[in-house]
Protein backbone atom coordinates (compact mmCIF):
# COMPACT_ATOMS: atom_id res chain seq x y z
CA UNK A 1 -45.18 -77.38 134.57
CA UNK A 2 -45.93 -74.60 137.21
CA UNK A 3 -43.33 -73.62 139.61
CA UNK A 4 -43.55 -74.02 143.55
CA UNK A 5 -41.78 -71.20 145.56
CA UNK A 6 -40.06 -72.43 148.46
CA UNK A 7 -39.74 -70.51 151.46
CA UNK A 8 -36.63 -68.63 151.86
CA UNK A 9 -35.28 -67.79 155.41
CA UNK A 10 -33.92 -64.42 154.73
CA UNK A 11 -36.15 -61.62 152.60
CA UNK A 12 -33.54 -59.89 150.98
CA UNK A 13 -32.00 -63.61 149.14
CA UNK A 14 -35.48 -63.72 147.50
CA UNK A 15 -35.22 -59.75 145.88
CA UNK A 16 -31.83 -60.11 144.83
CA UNK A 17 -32.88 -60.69 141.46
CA UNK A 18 -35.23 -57.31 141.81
CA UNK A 19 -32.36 -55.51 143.29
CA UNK A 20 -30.64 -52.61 140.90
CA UNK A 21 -27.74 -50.14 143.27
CA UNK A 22 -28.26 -46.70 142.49
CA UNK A 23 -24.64 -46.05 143.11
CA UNK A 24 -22.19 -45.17 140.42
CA UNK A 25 -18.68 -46.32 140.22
CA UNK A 26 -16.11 -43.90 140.29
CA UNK A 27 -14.65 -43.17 136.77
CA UNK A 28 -11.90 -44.88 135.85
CA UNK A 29 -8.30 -42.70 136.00
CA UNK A 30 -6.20 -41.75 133.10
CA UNK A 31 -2.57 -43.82 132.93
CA UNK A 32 0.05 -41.64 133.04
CA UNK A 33 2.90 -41.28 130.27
CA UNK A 34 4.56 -43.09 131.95
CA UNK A 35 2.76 -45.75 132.79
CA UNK A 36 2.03 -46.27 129.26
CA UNK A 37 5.64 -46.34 128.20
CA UNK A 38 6.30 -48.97 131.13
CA UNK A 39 3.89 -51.07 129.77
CA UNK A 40 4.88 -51.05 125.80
CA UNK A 41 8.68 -51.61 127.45
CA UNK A 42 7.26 -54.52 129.22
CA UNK A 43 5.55 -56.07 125.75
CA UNK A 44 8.54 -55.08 123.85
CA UNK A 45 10.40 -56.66 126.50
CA UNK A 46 8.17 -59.87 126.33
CA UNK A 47 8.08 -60.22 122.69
CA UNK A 48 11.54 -59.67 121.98
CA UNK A 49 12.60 -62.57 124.63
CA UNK A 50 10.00 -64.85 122.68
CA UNK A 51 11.31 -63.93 119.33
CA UNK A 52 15.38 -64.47 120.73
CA UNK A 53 14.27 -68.04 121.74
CA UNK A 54 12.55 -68.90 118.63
CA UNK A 55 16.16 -67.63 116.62
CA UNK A 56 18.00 -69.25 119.11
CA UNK A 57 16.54 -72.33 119.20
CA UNK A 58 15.68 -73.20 115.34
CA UNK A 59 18.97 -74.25 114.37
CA UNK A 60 18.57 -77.15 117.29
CA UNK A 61 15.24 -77.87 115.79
CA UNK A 62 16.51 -78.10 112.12
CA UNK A 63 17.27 -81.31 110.53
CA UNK A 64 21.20 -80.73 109.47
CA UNK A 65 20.66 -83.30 105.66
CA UNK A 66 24.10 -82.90 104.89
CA UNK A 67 25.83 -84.26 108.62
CA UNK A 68 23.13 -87.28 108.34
CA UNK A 69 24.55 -88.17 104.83
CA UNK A 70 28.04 -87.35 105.69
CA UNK A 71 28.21 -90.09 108.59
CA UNK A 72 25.97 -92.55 106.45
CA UNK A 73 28.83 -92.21 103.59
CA UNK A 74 31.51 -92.50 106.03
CA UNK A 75 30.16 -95.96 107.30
CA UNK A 76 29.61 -97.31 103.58
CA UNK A 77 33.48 -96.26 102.71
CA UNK A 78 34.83 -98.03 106.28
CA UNK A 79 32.99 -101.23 105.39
């Protein structure tokens, strides 16, 4: 098949695809020391508040064996 160009009311919408800026962005600037040891705090920070939940909350997840047959034993004897 053999394309049809449409008009298009504004020149420049049609080049856009033609278009290539000359102009260079600026270079990017250094982080500081400091900056750099805010943002390994932060992660450290982060990571260690993930791994304190996951202790914290995998005895809650754990299925205790022993209290299940405990009470199962208890309501055989009382029968």
């Amino acid at each position: 098949m053999f394309s049809r160009r449409e008009p298009v009311p504004f020149a420049f919408i049609a080049e856009t695809d033609r278009f290539r800026s000359n102009v260079t962005p600026p270079p990017h600037e250094r982080a500081s020391a400091g900056q750099i040891a805010g943002r390994w705090l932060l992660g450290l920070t982060i990571v260690a508040g993930i791994v304190g939940a996951l202790v914290l909350g995998m005895p809650a997840l754990s299925q205790d064996n022993l209290s299940t047959q405990n009470q199962q034993s208890q309501a055989a004897d009382n029968r």
